[in-house]
PDB file of N, CA and C in Angstrom:
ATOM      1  N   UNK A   1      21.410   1.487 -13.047  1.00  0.00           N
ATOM      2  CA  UNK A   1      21.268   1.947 -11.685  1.00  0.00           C
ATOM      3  C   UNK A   1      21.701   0.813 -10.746  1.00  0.00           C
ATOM      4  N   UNK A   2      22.796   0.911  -9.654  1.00  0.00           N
ATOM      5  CA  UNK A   2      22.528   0.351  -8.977  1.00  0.00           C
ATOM      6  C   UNK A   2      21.517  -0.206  -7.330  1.00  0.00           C
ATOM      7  N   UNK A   3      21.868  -1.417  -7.154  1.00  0.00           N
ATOM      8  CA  UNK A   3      21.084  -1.966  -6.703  1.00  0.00           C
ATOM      9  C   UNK A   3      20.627  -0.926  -5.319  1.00  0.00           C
ATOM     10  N   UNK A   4      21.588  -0.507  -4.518  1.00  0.00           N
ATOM     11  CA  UNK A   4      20.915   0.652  -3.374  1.00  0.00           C
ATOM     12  C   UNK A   4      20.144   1.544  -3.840  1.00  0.00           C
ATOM     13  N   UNK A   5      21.218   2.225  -5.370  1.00  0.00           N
ATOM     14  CA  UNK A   5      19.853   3.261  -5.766  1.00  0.00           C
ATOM     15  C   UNK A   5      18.868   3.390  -5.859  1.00  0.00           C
ATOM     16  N   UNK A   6      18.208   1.900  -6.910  1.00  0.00           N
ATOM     17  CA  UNK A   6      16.910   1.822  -6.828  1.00  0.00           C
ATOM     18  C   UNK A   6      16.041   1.699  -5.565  1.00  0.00           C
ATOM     19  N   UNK A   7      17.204   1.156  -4.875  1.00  0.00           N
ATOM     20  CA  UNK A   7      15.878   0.576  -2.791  1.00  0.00           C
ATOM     21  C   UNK A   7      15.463   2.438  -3.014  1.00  0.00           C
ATOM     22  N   UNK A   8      16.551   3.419  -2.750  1.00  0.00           N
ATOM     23  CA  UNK A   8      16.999   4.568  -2.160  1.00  0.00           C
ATOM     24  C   UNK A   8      15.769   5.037  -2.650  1.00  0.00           C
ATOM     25  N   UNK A   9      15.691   4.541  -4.127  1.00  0.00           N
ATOM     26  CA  UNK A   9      14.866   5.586  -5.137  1.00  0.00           C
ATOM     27  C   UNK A   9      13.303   4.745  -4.626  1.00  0.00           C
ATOM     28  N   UNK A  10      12.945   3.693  -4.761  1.00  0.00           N
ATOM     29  CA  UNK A  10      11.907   3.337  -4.468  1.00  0.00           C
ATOM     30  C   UNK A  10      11.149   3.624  -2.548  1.00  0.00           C
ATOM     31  N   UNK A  11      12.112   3.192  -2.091  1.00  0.00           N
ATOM     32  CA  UNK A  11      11.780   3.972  -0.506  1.00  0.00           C
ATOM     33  C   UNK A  11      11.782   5.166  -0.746  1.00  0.00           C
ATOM     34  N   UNK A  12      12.102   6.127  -1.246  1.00  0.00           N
ATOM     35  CA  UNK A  12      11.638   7.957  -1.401  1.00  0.00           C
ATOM     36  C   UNK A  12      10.216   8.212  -1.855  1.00  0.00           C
ATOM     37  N   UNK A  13      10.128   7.146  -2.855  1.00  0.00           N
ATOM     38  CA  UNK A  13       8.907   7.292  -3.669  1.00  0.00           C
ATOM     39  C   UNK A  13       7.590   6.841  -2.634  1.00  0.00           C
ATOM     40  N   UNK A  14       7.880   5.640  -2.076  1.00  0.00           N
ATOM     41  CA  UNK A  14       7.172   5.316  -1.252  1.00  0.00           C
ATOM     42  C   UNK A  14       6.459   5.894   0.074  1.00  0.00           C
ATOM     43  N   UNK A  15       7.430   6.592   0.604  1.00  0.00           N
ATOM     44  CA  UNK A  15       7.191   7.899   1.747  1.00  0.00           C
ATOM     45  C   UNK A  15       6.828   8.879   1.615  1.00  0.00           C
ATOM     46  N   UNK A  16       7.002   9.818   0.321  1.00  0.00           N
ATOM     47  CA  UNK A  16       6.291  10.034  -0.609  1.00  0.00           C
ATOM     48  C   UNK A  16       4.848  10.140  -0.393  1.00  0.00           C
ATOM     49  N   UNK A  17       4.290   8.794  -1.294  1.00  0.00           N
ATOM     50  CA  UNK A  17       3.038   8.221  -1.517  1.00  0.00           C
ATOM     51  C   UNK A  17       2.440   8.089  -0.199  1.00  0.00           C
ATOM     52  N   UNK A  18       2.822   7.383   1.101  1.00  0.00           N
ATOM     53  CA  UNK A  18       2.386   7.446   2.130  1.00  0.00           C
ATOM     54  C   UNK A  18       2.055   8.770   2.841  1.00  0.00           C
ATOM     55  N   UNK A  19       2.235   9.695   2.763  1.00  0.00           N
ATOM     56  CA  UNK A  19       2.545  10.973   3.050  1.00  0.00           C
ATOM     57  C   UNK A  19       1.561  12.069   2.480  1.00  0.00           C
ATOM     58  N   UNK A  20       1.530  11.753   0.981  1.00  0.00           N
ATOM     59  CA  UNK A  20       0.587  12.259  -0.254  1.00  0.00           C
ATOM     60  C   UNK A  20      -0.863  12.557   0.522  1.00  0.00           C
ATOM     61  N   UNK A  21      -1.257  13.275   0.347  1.00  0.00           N
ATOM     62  CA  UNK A  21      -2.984  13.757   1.634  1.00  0.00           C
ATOM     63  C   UNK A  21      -3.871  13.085   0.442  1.00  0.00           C
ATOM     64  N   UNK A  22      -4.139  13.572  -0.780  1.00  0.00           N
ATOM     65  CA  UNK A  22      -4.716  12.237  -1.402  1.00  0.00           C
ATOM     66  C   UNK A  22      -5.207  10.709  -1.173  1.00  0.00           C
ATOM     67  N   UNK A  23      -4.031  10.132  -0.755  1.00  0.00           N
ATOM     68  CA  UNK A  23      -3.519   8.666  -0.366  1.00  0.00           C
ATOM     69  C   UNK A  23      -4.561   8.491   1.156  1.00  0.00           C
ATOM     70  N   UNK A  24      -4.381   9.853   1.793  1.00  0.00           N
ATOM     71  CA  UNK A  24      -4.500   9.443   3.423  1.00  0.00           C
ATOM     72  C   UNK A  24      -6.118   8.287   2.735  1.00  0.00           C
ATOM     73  N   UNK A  25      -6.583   7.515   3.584  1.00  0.00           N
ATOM     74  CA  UNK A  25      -7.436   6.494   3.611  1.00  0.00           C
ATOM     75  C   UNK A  25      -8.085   6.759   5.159  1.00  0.00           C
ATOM     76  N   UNK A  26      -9.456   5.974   5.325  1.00  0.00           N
ATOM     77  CA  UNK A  26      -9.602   6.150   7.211  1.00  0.00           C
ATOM     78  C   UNK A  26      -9.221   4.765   7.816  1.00  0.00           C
ATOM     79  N   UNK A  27      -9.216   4.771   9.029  1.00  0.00           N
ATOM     80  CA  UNK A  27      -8.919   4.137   9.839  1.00  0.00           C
ATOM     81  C   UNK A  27      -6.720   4.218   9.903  1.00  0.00           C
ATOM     82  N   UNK A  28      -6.212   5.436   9.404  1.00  0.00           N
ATOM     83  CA  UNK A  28      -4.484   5.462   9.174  1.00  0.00           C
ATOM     84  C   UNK A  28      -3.820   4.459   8.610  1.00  0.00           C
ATOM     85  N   UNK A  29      -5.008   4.638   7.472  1.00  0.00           N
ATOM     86  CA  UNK A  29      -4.423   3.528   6.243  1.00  0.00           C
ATOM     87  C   UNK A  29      -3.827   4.536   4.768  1.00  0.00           C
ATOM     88  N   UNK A  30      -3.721   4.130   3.802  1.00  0.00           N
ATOM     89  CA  UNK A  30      -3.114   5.085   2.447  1.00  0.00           C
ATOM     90  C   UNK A  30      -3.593   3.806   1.644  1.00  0.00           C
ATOM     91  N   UNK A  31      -4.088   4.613   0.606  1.00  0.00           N
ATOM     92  CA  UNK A  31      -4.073   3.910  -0.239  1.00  0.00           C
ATOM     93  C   UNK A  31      -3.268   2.825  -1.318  1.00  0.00           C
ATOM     94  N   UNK A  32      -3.730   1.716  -1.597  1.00  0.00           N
ATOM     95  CA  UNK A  32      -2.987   0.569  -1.935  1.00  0.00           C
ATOM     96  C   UNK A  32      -3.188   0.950  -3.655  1.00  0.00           C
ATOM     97  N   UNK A  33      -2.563   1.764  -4.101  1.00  0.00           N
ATOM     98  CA  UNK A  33      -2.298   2.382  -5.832  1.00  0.00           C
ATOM     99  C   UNK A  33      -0.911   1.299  -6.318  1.00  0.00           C
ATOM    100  N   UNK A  34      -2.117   0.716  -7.501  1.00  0.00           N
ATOM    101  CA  UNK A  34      -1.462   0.051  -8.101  1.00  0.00           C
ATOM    102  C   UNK A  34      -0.539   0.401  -9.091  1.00  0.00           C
ATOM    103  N   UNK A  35      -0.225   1.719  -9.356  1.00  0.00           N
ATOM    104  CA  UNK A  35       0.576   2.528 -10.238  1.00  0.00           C
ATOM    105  C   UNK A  35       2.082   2.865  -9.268  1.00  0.00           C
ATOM    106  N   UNK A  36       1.958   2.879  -7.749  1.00  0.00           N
ATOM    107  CA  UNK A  36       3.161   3.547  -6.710  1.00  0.00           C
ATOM    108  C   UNK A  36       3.122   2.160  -5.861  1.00  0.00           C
ATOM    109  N   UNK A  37       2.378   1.740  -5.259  1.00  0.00           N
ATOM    110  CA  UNK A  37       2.949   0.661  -4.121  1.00  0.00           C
ATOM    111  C   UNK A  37       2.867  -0.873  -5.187  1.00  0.00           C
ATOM    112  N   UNK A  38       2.244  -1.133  -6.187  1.00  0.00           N
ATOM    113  CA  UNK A  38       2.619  -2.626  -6.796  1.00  0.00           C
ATOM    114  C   UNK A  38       4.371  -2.809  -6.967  1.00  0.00           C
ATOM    115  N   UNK A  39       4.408  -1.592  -7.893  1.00  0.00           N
ATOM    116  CA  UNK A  39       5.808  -1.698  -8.275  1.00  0.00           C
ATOM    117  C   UNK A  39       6.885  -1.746  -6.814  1.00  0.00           C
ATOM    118  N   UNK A  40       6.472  -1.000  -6.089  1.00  0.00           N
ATOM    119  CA  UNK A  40       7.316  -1.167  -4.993  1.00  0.00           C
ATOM    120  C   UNK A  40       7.060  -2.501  -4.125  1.00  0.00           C
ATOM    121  N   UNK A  41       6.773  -2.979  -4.247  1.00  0.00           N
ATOM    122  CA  UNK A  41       5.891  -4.062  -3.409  1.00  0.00           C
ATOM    123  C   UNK A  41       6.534  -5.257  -3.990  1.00  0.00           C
ATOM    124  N   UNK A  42       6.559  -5.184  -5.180  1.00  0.00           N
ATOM    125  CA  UNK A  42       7.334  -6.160  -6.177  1.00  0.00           C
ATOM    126  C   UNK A  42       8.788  -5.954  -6.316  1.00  0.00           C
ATOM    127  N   UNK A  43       9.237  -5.085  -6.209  1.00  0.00           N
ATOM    128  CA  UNK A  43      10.734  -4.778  -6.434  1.00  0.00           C
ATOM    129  C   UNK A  43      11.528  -4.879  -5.006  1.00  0.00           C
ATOM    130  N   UNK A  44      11.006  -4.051  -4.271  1.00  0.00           N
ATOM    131  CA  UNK A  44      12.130  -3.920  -2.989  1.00  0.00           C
ATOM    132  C   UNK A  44      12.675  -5.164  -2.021  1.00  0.00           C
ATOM    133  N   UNK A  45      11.429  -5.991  -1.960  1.00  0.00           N
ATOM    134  CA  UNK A  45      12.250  -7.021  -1.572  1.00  0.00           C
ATOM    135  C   UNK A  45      13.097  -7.626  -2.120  1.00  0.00           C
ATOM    136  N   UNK A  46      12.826  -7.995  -3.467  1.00  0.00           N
ATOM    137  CA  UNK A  46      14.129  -8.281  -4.542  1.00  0.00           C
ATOM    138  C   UNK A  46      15.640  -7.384  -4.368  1.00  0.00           C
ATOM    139  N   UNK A  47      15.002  -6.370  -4.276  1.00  0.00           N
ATOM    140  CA  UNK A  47      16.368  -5.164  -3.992  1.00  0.00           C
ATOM    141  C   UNK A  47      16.992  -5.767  -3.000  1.00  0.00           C
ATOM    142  N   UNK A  48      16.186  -5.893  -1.471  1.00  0.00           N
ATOM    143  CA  UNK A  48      16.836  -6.452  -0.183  1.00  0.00           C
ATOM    144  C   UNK A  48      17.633  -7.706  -0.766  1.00  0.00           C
ATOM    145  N   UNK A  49      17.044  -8.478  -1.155  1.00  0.00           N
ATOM    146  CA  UNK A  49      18.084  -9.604  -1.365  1.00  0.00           C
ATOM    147  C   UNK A  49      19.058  -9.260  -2.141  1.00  0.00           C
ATOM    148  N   UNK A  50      19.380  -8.576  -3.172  1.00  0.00           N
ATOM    149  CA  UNK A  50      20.382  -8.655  -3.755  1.00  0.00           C
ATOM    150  C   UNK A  50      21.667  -7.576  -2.732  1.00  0.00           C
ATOM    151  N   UNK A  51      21.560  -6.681  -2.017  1.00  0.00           N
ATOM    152  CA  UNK A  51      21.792  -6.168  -0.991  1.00  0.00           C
ATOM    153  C   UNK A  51      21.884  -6.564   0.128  1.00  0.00           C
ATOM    154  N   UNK A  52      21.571  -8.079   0.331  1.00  0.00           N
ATOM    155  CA  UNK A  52      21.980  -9.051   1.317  1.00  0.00           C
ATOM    156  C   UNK A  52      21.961  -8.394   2.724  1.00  0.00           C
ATOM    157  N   UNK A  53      20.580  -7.444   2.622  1.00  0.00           N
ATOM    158  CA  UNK A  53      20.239  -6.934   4.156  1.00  0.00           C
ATOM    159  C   UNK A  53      18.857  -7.491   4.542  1.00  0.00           C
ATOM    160  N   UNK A  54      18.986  -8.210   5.637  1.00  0.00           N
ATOM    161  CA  UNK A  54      17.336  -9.035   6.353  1.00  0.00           C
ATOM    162  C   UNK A  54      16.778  -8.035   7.198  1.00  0.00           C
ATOM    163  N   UNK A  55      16.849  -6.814   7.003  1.00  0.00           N
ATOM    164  CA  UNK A  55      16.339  -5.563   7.599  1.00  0.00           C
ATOM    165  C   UNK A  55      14.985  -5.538   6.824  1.00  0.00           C
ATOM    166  N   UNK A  56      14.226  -5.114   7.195  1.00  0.00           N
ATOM    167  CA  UNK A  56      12.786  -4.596   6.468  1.00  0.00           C
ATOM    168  C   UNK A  56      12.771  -3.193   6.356  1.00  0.00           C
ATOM    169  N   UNK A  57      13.031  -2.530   5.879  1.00  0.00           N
ATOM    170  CA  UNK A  57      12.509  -0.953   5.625  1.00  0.00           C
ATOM    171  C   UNK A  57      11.315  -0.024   6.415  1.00  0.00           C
ATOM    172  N   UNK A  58      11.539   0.787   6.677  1.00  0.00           N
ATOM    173  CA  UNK A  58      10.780   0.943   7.905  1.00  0.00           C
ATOM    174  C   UNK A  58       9.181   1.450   6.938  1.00  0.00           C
ATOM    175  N   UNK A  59       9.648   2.040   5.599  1.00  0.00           N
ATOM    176  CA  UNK A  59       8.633   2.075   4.746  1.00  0.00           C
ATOM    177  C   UNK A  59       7.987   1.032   4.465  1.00  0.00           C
ATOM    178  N   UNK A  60       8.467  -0.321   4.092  1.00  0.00           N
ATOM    179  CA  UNK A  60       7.745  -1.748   3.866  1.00  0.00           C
ATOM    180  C   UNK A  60       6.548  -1.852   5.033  1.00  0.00           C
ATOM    181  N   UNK A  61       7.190  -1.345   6.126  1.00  0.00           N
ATOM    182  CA  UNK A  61       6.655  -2.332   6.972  1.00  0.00           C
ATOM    183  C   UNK A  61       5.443  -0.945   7.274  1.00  0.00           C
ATOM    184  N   UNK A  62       5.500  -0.162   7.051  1.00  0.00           N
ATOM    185  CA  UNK A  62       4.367   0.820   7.029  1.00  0.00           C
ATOM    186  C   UNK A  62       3.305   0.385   6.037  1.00  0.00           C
ATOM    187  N   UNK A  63       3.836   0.207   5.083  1.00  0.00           N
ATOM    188  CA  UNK A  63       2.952  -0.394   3.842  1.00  0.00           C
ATOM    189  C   UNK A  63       2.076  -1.664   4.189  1.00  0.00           C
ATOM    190  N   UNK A  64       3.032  -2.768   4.965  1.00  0.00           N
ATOM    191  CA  UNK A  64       2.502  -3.847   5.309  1.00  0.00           C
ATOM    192  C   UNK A  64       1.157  -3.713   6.514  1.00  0.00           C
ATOM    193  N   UNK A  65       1.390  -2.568   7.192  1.00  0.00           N
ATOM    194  CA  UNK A  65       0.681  -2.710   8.476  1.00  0.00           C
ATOM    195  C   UNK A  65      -0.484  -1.961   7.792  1.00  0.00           C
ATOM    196  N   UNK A  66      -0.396  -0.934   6.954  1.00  0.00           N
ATOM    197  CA  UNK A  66      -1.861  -0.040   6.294  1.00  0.00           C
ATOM    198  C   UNK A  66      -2.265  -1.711   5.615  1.00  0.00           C
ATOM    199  N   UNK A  67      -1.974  -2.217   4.628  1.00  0.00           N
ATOM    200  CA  UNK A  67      -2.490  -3.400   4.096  1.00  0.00           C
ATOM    201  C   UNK A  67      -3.260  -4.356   4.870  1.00  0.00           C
ATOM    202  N   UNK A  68      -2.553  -4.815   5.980  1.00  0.00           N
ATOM    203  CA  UNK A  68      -3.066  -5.539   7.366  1.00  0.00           C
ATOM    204  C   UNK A  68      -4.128  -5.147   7.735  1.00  0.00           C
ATOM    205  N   UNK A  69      -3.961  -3.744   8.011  1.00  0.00           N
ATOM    206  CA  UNK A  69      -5.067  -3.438   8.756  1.00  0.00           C
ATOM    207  C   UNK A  69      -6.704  -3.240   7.829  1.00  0.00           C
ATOM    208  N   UNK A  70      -6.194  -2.586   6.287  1.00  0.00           N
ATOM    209  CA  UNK A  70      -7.667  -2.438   5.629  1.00  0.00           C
ATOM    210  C   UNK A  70      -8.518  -4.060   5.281  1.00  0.00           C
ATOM    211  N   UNK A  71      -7.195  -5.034   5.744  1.00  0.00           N
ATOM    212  CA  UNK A  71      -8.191  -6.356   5.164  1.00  0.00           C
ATOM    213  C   UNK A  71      -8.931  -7.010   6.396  1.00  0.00           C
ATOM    214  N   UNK A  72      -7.951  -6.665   7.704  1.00  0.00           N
ATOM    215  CA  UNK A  72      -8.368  -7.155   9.096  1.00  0.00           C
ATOM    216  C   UNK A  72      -9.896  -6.403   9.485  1.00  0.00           C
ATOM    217  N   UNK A  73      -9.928  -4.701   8.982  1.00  0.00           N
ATOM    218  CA  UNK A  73     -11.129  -4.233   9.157  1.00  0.00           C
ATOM    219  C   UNK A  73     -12.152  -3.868   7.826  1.00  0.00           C
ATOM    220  N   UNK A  74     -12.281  -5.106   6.942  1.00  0.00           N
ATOM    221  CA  UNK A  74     -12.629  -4.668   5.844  1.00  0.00           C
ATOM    222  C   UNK A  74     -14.191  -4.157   5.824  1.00  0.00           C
ATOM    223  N   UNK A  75     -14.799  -4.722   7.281  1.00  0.00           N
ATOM    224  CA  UNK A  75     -16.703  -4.120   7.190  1.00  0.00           C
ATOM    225  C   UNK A  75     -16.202  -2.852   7.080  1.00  0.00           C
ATOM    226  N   UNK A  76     -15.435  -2.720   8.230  1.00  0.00           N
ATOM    227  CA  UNK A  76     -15.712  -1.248   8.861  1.00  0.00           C
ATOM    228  C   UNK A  76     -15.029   0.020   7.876  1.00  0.00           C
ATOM    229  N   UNK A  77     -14.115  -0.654   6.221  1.00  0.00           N
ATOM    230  CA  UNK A  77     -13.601   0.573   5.809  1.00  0.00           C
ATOM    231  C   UNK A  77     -14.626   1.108   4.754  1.00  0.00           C
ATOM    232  N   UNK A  78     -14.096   2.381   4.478  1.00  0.00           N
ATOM    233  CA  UNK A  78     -15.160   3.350   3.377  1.00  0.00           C
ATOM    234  C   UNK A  78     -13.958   2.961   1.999  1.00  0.00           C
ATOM    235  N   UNK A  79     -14.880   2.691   1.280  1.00  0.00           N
ATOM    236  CA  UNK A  79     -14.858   2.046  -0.446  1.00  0.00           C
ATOM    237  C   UNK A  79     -13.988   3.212  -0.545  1.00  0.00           C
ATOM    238  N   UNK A  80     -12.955   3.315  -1.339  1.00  0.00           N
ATOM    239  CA  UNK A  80     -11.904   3.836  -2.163  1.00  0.00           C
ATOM    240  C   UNK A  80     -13.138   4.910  -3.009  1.00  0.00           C
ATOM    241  N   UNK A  81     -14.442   4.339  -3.926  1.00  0.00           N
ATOM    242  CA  UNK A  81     -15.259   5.169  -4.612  1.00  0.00           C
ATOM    243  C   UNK A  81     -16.502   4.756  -3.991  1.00  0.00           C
ATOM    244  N   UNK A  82     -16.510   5.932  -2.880  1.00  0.00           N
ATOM    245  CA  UNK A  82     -18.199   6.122  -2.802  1.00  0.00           C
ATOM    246  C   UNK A  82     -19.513   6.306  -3.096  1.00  0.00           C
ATOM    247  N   UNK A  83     -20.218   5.981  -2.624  1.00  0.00           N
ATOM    248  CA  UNK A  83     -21.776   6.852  -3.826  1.00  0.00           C
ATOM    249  C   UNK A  83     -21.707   7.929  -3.738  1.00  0.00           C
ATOM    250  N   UNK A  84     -21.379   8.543  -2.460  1.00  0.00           N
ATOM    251  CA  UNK A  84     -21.732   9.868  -2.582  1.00  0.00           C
ATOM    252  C   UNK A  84     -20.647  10.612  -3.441  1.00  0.00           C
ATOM    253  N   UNK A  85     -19.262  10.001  -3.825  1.00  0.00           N
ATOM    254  CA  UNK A  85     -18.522  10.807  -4.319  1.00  0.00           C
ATOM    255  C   UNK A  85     -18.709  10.443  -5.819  1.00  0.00           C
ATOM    256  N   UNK A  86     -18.668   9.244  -6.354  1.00  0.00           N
ATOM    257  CA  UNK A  86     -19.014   9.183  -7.428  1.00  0.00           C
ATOM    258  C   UNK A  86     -19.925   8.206  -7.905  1.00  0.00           C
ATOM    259  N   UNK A  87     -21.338   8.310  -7.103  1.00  0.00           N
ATOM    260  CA  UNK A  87     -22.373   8.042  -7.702  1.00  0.00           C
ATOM    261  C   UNK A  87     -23.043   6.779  -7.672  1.00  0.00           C
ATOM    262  N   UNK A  88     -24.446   6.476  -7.363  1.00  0.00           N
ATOM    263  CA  UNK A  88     -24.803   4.872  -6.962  1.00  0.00           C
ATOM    264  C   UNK A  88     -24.141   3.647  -7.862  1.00  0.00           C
ATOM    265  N   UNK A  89     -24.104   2.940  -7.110  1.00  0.00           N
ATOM    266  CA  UNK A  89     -23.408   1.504  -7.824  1.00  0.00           C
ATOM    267  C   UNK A  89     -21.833   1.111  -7.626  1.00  0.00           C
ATOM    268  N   UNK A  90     -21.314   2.558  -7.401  1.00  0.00           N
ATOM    269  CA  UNK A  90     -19.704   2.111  -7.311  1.00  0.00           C
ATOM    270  C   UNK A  90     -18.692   1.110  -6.329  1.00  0.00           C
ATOM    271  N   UNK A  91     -19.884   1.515  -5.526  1.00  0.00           N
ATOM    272  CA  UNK A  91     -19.008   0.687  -3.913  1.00  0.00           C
ATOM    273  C   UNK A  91     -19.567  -0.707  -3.843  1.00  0.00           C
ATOM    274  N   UNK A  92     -20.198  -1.415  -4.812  1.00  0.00           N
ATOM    275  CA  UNK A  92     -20.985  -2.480  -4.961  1.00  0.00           C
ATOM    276  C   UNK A  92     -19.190  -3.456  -5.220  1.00  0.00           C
ATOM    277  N   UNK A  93     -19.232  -4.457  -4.396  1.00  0.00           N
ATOM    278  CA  UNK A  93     -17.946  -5.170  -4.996  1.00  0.00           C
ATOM    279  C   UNK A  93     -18.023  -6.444  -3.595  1.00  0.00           C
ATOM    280  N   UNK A  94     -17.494  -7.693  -4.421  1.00  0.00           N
ATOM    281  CA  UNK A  94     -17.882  -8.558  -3.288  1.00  0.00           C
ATOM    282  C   UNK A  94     -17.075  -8.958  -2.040  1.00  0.00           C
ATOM    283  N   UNK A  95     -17.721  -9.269  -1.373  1.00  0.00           N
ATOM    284  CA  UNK A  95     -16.738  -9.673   0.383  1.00  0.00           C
ATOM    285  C   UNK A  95     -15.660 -10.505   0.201  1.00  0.00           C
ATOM    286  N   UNK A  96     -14.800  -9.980   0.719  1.00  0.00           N
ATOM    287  CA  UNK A  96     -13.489 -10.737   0.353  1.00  0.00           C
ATOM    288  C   UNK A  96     -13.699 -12.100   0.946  1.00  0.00           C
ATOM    289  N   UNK A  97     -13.120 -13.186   0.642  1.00  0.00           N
ATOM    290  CA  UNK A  97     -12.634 -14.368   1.348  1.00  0.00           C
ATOM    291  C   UNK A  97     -12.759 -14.725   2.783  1.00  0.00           C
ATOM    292  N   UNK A  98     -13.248 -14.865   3.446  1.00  0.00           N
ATOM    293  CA  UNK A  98     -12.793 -15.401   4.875  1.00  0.00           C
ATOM    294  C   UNK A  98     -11.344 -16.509   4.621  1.00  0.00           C
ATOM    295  N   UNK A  99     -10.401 -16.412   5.892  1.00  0.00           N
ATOM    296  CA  UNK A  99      -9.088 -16.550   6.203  1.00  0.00           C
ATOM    297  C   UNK A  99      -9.585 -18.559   6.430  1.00  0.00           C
ATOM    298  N   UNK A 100      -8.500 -19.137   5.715  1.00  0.00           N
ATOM    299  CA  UNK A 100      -9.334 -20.480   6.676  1.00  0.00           C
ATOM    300  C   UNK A 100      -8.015 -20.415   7.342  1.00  0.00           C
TER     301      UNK A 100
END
């Protein structure tokens, strides 16, 4: 495959996934699935470079800003697995890092 195809093919997939009502997240975030956005996340910029375009994808940068935003508001988001959806104990997981 070449190198556009795959951007072509991975940005489809990606808009896609963003799009997917599943995915939707609150605060107009989508979920960060490590099965659809790692691989893309890992590949496309590689793609850009070999494609020698310093453009960002308007999908990347959708991806980047849902990411931004679930870590910028991490009190305020609802756990991926809730209690109420699947049951006490799940949403137990520790506070991320503070930024130094």
């Amino acid at each position: 495959m070449e190198p556009q195809q795959a951007a072509n093919y991975l940005d489809s997939r990606e808009v896609w996934w963003q799009q997917w009502q599943p995915a939707q997240k609150d605060h107009g975030t989508v979920c960060i699935s490590c099965h659809t956005t790692i691989p893309y996340s890992l590949g496309r910029p590689t793609l850009q470079q070999q494609l020698h375009d310093p453009t960002i994808p308007p999908t990347e940068t959708a991806l980047l800003t849902s990411v931004k935003t679930r870590v910028t508001r991490w009190s305020e988001m609802i756990p991926f697995d809730s209690d109420a959806v699947s049951g006490p104990g799940k949403t137990t997981s520790p506070t991320p890092p503070k930024a130094s």
